[in-house]
PDB file of N, CA and C in Angstrom:
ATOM      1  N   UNK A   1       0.845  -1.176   0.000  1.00  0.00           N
ATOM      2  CA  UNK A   1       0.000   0.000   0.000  1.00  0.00           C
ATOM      3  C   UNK A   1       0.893   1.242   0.000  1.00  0.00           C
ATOM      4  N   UNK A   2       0.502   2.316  -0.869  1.00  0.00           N
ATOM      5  CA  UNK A   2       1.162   3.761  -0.555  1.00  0.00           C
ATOM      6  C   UNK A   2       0.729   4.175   0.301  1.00  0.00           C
ATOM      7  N   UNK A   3       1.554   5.448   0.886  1.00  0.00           N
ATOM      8  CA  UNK A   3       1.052   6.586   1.560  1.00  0.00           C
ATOM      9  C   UNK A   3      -0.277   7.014   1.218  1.00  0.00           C
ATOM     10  N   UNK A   4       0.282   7.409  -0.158  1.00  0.00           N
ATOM     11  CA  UNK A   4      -1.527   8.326  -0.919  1.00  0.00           C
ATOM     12  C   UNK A   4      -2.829   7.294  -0.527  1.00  0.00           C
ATOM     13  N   UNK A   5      -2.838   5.864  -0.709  1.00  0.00           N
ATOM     14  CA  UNK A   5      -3.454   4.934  -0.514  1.00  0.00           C
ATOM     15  C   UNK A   5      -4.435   4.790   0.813  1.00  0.00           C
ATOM     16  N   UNK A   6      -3.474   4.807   1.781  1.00  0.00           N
ATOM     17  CA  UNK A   6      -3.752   4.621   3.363  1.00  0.00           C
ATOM     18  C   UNK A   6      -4.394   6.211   3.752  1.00  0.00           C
ATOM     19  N   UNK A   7      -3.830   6.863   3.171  1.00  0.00           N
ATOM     20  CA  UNK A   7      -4.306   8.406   3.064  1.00  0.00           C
ATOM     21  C   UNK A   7      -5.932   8.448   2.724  1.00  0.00           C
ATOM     22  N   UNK A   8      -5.761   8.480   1.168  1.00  0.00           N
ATOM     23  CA  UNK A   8      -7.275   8.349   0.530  1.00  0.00           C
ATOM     24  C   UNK A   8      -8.131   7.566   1.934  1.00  0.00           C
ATOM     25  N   UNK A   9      -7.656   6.321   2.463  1.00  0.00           N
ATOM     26  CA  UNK A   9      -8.942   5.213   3.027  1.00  0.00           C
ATOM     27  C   UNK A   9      -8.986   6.003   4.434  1.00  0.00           C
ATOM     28  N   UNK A  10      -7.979   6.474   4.927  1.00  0.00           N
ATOM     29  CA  UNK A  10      -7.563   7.512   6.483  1.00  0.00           C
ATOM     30  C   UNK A  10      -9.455   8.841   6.204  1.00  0.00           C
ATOM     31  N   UNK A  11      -9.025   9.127   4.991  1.00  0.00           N
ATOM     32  CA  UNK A  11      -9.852  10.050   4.837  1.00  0.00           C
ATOM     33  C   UNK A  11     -11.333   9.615   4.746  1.00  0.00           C
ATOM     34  N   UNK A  12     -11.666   8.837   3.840  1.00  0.00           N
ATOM     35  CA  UNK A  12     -13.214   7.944   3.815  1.00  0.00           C
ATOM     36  C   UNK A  12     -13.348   7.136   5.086  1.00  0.00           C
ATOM     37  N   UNK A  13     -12.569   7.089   5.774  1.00  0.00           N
ATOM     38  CA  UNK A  13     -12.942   6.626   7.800  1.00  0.00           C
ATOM     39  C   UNK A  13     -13.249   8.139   8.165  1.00  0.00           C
ATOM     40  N   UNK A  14     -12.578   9.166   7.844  1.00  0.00           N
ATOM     41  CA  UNK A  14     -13.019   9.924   9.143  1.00  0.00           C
ATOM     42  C   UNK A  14     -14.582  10.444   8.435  1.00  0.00           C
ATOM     43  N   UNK A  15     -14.459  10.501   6.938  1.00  0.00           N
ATOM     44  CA  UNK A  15     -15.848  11.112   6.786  1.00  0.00           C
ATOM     45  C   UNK A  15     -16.792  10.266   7.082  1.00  0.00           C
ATOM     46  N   UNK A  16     -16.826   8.515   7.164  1.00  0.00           N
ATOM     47  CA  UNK A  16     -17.945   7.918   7.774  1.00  0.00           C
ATOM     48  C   UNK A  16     -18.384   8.112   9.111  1.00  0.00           C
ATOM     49  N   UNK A  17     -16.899   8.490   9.716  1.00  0.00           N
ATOM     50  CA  UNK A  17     -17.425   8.168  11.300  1.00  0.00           C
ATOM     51  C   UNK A  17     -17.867   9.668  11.632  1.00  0.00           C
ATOM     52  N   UNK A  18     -17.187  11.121  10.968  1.00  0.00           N
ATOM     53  CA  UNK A  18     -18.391  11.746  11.270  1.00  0.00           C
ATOM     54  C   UNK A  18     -19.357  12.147  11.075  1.00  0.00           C
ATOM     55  N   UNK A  19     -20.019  11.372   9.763  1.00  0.00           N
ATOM     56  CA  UNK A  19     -21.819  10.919   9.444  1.00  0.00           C
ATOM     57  C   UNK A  19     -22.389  10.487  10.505  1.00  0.00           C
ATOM     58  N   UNK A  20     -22.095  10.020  11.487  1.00  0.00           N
ATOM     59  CA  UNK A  20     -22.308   9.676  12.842  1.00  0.00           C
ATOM     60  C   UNK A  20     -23.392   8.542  13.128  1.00  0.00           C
ATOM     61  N   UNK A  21     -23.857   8.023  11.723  1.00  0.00           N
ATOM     62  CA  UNK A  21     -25.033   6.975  12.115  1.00  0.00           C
ATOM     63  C   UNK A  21     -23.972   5.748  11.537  1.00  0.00           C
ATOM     64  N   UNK A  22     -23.158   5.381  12.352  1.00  0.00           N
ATOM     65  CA  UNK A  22     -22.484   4.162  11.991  1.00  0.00           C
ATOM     66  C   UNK A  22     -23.088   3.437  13.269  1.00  0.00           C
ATOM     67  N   UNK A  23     -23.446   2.106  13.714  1.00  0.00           N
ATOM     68  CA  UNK A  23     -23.371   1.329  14.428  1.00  0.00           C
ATOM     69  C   UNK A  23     -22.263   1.339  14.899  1.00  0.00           C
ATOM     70  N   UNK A  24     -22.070   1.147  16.623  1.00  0.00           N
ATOM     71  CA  UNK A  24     -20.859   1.005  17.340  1.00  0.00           C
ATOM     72  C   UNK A  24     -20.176   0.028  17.222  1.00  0.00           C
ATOM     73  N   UNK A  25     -20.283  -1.425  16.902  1.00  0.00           N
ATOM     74  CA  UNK A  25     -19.297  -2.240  16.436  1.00  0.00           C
ATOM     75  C   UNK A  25     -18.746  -1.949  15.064  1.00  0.00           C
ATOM     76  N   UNK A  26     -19.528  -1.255  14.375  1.00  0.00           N
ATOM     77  CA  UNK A  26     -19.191  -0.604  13.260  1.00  0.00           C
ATOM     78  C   UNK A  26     -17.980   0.368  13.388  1.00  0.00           C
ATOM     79  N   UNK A  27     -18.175   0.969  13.979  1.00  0.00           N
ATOM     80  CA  UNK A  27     -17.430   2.374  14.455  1.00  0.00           C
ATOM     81  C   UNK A  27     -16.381   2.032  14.941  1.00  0.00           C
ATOM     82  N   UNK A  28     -15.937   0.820  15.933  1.00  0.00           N
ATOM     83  CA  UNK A  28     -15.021   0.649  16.596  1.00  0.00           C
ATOM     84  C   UNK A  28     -14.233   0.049  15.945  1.00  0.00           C
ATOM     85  N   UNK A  29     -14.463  -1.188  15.014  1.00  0.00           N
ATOM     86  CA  UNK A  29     -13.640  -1.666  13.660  1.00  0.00           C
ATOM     87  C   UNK A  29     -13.490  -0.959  12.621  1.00  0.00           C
ATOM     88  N   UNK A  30     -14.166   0.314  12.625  1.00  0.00           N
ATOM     89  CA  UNK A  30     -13.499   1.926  11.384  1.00  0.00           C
ATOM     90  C   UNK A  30     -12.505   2.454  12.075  1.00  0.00           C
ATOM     91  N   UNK A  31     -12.539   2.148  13.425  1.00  0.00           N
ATOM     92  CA  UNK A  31     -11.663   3.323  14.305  1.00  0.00           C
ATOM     93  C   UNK A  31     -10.257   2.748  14.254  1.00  0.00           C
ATOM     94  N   UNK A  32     -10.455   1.004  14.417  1.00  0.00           N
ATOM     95  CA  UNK A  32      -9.166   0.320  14.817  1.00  0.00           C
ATOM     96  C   UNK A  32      -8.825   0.367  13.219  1.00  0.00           C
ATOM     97  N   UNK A  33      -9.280   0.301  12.250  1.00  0.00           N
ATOM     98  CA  UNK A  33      -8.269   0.172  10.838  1.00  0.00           C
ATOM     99  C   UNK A  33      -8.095   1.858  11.002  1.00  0.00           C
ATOM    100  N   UNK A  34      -8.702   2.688  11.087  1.00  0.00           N
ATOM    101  CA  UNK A  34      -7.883   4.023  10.605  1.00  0.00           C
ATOM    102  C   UNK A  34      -6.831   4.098  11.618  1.00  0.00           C
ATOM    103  N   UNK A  35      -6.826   3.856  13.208  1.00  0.00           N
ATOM    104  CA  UNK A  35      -5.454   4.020  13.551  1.00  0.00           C
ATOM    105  C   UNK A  35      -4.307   3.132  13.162  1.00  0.00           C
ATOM    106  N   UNK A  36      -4.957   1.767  12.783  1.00  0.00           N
ATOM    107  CA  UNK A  36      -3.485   1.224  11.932  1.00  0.00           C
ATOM    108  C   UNK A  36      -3.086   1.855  10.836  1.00  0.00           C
ATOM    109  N   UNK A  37      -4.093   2.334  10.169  1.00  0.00           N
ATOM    110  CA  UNK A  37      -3.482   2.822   8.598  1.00  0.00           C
ATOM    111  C   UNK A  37      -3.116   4.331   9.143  1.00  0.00           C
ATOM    112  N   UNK A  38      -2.858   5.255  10.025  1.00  0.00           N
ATOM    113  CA  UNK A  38      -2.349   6.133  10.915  1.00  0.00           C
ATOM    114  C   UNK A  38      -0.920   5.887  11.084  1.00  0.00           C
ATOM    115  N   UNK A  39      -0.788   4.363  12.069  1.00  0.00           N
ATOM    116  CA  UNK A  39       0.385   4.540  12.226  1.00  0.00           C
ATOM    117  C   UNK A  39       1.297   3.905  10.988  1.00  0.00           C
ATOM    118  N   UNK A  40       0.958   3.461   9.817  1.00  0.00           N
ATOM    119  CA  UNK A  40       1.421   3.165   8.898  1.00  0.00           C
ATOM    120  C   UNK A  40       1.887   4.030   7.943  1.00  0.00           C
ATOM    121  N   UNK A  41       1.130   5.380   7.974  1.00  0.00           N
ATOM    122  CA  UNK A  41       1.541   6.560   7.814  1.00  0.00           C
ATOM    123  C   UNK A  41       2.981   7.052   8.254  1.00  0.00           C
ATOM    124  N   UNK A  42       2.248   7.226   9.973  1.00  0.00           N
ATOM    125  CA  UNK A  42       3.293   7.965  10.467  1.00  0.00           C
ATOM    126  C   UNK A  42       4.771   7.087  10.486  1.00  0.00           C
ATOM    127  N   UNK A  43       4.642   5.967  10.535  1.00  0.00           N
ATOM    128  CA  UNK A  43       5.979   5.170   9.898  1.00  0.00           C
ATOM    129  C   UNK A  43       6.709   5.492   8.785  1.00  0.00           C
ATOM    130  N   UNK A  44       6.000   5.407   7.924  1.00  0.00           N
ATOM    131  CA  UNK A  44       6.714   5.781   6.435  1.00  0.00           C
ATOM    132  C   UNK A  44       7.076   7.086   6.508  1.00  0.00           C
ATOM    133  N   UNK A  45       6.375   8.106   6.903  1.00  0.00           N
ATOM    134  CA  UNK A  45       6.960   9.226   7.158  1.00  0.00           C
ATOM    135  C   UNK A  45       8.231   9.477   7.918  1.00  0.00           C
ATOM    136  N   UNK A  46       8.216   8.534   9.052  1.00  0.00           N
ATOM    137  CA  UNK A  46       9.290   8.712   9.725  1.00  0.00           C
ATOM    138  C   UNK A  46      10.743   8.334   9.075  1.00  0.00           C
ATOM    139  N   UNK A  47      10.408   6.996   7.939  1.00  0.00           N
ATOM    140  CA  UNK A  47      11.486   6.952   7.647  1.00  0.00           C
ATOM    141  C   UNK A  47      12.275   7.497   6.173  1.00  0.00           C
ATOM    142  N   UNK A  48      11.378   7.707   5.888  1.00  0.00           N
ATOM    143  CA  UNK A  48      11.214   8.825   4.489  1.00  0.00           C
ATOM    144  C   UNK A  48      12.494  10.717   5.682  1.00  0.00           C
ATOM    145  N   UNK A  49      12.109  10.684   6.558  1.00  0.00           N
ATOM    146  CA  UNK A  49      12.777  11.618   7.361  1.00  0.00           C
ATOM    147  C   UNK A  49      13.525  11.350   7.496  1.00  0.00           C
ATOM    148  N   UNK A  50      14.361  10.314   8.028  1.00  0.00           N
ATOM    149  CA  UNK A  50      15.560   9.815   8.540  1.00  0.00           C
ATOM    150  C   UNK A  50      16.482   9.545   7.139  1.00  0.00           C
ATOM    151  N   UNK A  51      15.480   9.297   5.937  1.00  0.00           N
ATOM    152  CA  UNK A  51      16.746   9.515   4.625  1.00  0.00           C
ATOM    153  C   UNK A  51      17.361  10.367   4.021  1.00  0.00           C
ATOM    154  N   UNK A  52      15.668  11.392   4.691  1.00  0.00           N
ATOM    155  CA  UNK A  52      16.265  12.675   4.211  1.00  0.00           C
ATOM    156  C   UNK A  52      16.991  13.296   4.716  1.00  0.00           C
ATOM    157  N   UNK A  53      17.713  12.987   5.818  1.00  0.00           N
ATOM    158  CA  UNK A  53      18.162  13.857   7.185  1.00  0.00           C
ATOM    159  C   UNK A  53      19.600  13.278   7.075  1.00  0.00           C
ATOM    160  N   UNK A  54      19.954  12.546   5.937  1.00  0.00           N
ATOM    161  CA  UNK A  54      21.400  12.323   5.908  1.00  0.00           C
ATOM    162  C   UNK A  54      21.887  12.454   4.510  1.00  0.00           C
ATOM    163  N   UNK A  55      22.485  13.117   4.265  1.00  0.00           N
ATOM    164  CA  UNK A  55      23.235  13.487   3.000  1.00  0.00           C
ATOM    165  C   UNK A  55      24.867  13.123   2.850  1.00  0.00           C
ATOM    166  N   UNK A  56      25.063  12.585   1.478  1.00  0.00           N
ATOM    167  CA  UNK A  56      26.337  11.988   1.280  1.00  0.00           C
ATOM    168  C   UNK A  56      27.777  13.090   0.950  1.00  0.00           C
ATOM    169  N   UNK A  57      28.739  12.748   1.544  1.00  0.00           N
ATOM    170  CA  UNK A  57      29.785  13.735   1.280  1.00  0.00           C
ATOM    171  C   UNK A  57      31.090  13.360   0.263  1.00  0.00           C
ATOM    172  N   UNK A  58      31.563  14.328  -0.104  1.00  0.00           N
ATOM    173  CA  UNK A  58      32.108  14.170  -1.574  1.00  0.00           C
ATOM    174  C   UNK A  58      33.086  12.693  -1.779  1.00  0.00           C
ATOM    175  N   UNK A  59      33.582  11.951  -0.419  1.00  0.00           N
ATOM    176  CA  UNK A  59      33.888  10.644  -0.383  1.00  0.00           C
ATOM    177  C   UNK A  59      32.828   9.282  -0.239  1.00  0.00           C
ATOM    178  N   UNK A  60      31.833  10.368  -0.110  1.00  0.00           N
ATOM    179  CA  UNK A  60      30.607   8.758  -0.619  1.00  0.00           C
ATOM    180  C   UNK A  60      30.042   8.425   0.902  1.00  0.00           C
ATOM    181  N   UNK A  61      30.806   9.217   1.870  1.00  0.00           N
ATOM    182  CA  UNK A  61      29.965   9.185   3.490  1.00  0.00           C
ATOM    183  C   UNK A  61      28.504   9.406   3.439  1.00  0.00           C
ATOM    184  N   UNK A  62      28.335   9.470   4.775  1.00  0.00           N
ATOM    185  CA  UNK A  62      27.065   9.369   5.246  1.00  0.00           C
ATOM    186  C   UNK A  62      27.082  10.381   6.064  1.00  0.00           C
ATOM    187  N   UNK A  63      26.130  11.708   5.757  1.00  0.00           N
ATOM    188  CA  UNK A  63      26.384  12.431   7.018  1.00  0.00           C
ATOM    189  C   UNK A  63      25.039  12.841   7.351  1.00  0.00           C
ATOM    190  N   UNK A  64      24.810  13.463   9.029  1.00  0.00           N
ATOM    191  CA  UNK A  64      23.778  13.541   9.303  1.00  0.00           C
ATOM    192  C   UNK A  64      23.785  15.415   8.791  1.00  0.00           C
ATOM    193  N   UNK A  65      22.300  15.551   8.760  1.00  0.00           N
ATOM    194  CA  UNK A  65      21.993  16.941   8.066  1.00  0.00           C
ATOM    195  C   UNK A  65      20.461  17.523   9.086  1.00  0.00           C
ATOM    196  N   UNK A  66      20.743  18.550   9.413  1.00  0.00           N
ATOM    197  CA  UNK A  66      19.796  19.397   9.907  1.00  0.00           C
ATOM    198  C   UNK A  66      19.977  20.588  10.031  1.00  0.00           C
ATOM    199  N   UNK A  67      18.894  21.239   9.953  1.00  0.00           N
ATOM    200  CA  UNK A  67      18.369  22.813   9.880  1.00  0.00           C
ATOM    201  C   UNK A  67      17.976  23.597  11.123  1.00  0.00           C
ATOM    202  N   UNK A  68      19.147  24.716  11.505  1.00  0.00           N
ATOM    203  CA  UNK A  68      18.613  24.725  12.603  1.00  0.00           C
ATOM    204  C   UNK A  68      16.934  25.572  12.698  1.00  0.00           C
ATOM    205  N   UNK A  69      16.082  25.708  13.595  1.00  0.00           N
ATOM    206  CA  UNK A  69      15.129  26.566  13.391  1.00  0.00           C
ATOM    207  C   UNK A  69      14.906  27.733  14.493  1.00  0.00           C
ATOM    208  N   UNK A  70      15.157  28.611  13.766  1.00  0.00           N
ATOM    209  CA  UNK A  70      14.670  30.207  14.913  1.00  0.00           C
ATOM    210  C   UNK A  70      13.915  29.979  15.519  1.00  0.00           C
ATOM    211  N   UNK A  71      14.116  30.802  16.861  1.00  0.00           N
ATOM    212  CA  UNK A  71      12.910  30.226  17.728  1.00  0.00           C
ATOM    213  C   UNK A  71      12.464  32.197  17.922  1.00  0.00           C
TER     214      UNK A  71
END
């Protein structure tokens, strides 16, 4: 599954559940797949971050990379 994928279905859970006439066993097995497909998200994201957060140096290293941010 993609991101966009789990995304798109993330999105058609929240608009069923707040139509609000779902049955509660209903609701509670919409609830438990959108937080898996949530944290399946936030996984890929995380590591989609961590590739981006290291950039190679002119000998072919591995280096870590960050930005600092104004506070």
């Amino acid at each position: 599954m993609t991101f966009e994928e789990a995304m798109d279905q993330l999105e058609e859970i929240v608009e069923k559940l707040e139509e609000g006439d779902v049955p509660l066993e209903e609701a509670i097995s919409i609830y438990q797949k959108g937080m898996e497909l949530s944290k399946f998200c936030h996984d890929k994201l995380k590591r989609v971050e961590g590739q981006l957060t290291q950039i190679l140096t002119e000998d072919g290293q591995k280096e870590g990379f960050s930005i600092e941010e104004d506070n």
